[in-house]
N, C-alpha and C. Protein backbone atom coordinates (compact mmCIF):
# COMPACT_ATOMS: atom_id res chain seq x y z
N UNK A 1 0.85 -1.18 0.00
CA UNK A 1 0.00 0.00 0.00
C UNK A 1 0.90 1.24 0.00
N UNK A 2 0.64 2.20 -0.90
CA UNK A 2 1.50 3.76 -1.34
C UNK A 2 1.43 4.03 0.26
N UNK A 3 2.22 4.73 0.56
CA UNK A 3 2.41 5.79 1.90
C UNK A 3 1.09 6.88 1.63
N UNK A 4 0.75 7.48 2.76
CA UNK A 4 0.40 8.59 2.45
C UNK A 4 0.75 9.83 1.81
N UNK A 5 1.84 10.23 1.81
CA UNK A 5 2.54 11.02 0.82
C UNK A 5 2.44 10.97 -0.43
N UNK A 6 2.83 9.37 -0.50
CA UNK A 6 2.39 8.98 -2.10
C UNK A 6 1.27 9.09 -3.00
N UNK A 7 0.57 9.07 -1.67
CA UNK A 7 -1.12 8.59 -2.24
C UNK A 7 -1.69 10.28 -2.21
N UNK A 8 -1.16 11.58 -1.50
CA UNK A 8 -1.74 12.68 -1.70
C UNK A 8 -0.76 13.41 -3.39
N UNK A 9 0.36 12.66 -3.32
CA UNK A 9 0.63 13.39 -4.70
C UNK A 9 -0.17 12.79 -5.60
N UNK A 10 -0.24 11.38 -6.00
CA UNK A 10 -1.18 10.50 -6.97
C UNK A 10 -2.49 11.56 -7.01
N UNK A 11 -3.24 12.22 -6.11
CA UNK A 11 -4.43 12.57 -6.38
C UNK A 11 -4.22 13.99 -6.94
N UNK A 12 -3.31 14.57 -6.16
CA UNK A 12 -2.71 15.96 -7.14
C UNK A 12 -2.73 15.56 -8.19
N UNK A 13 -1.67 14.99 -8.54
CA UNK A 13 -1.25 15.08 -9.78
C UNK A 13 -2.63 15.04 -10.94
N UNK A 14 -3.41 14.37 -10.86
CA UNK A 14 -4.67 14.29 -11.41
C UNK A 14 -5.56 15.78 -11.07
N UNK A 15 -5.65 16.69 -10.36
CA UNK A 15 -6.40 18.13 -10.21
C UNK A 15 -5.66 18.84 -11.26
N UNK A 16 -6.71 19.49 -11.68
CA UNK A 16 -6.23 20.39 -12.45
C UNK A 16 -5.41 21.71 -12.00
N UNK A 17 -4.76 22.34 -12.75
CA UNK A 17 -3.70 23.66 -11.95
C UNK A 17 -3.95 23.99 -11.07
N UNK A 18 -5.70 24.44 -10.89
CA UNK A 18 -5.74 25.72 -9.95
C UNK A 18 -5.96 24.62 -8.58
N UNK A 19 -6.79 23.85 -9.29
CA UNK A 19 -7.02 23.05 -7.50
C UNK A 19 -6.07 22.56 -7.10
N UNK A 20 -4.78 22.76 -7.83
CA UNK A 20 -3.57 21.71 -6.94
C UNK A 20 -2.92 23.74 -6.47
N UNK A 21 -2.92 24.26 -6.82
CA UNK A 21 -2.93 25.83 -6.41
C UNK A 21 -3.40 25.71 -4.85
N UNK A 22 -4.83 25.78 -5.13
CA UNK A 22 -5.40 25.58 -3.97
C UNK A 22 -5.17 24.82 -2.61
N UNK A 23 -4.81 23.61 -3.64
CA UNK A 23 -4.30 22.61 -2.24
C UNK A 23 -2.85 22.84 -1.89
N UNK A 24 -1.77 23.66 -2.63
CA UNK A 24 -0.77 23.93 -2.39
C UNK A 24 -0.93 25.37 -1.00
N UNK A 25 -2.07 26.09 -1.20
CA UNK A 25 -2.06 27.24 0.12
C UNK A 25 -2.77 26.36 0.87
N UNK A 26 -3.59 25.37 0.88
CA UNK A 26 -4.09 24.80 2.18
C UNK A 26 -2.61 24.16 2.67
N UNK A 27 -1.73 23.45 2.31
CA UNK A 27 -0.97 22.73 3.00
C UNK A 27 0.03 23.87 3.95
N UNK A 28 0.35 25.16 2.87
CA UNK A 28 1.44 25.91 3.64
C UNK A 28 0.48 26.70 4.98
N UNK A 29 -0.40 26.91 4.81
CA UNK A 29 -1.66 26.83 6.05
C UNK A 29 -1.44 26.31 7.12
N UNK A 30 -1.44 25.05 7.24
CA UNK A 30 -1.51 23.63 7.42
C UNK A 30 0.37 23.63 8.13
N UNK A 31 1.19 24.19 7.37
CA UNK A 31 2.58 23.86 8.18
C UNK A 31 2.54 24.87 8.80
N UNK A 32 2.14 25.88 8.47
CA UNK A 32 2.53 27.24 9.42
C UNK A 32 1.99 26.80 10.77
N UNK A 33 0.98 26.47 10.70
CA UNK A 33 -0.18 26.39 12.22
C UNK A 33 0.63 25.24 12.93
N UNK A 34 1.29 24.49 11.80
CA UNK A 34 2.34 23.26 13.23
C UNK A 34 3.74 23.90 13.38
N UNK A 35 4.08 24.77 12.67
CA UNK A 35 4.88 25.53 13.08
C UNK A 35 5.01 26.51 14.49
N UNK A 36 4.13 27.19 14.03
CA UNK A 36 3.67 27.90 15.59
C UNK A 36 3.16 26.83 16.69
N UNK A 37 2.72 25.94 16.33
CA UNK A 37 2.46 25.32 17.66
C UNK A 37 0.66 25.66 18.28
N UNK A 38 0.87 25.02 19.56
CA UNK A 38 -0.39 25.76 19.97
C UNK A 38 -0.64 27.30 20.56
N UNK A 39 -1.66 27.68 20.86
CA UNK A 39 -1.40 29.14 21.52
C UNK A 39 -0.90 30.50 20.23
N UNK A 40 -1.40 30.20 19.35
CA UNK A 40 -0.90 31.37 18.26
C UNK A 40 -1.97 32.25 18.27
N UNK A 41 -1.67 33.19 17.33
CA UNK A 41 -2.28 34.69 17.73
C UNK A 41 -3.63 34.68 17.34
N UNK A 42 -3.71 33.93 15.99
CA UNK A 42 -5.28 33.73 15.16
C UNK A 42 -5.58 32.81 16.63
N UNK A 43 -5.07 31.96 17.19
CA UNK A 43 -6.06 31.08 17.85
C UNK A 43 -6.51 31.64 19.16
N UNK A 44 -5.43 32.51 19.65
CA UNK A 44 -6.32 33.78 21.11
C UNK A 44 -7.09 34.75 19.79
N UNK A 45 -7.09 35.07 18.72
CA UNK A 45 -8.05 35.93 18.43
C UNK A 45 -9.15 35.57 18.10
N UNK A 46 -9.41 34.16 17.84
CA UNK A 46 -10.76 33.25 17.77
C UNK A 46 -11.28 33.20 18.78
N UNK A 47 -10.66 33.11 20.18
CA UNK A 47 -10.92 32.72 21.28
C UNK A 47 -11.53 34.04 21.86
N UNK A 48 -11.25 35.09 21.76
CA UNK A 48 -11.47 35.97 22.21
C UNK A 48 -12.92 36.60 21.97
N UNK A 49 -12.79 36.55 19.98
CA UNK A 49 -14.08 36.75 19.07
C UNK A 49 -15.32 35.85 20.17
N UNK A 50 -14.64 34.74 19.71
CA UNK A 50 -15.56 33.33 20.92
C UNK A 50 -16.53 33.93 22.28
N UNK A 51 -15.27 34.46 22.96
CA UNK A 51 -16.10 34.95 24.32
C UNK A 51 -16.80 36.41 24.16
N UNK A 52 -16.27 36.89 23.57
CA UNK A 52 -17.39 38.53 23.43
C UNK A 52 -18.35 37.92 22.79
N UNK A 53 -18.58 36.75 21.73
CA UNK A 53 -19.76 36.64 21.27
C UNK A 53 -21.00 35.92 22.29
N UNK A 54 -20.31 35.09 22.91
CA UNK A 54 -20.91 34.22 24.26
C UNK A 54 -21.85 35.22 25.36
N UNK A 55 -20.60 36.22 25.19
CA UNK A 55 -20.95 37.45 26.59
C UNK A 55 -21.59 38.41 25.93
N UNK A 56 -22.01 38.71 24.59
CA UNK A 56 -22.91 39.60 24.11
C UNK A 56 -24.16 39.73 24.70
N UNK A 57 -24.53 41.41 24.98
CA UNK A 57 -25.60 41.38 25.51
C UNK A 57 -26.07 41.02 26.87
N UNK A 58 -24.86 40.58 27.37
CA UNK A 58 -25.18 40.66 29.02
C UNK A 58 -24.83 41.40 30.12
N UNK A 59 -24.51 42.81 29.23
CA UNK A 59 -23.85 43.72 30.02
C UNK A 59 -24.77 44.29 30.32
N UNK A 60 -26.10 44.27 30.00
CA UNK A 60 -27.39 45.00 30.27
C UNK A 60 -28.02 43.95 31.56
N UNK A 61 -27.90 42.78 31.35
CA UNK A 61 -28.77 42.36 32.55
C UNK A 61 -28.74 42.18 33.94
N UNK A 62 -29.28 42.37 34.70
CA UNK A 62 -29.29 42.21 36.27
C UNK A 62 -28.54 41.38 36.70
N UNK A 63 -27.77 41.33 37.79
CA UNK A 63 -27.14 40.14 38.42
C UNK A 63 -27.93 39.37 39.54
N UNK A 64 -28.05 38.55 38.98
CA UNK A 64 -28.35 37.11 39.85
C UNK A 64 -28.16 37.21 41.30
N UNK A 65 -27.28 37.52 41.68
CA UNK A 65 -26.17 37.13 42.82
C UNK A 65 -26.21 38.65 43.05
N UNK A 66 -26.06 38.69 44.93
CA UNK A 66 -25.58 39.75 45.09
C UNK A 66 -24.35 39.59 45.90
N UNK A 67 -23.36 40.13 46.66
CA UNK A 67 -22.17 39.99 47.62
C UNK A 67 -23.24 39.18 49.36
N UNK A 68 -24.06 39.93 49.35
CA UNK A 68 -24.97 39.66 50.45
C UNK A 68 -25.25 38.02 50.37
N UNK A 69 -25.32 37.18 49.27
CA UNK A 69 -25.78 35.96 49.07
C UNK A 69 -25.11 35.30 49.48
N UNK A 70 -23.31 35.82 49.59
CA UNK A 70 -22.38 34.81 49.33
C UNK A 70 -22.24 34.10 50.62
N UNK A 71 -21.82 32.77 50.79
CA UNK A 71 -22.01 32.20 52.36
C UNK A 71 -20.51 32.14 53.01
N UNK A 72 -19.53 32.17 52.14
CA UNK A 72 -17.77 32.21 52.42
C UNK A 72 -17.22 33.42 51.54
N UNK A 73 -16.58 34.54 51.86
CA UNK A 73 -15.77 35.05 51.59
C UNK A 73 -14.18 34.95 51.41
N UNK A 74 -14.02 35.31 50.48
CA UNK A 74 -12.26 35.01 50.24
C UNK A 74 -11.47 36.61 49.81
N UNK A 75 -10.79 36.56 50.58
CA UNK A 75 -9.62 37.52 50.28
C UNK A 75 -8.50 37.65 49.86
């Protein structure tokens, strides 16, 4: 059985220009992001997008909870 390597050029080679184009910026994509590793900048700026979208709109509502509720304090 071809390696995998083998077996992703075999299917290139058969795409026509642009889609092997295409699949040529998905791969350098694809090394950059294992390059950097985890923790890169697009991935705190997803994360971030993530939570303002989560927390949208709840800057208007009442709190639940007041300090008075709490049964242990920590300092």
């Amino acid at each position: 059985m071809p390696s995998v390597p083998e077996r992703i050029l075999h299917i290139l080679k058969s795409l026509p220009e642009p889609m092997q184009a295409r699949v040529l910026a998905l791969v350098e994509r694809l090394k950059r992001v294992a390059d950097e590793g985890p923790g890169t900048r697009e991935d705190a700026a997803w994360s971030e997008f993530s939570l303002s979208q989560a927390l949208r709109g709840m800057e208007e509502e009442e709190p639940l909870y007041s300090e008075a509720d709490l049964k242990e304090v920590f300092s």
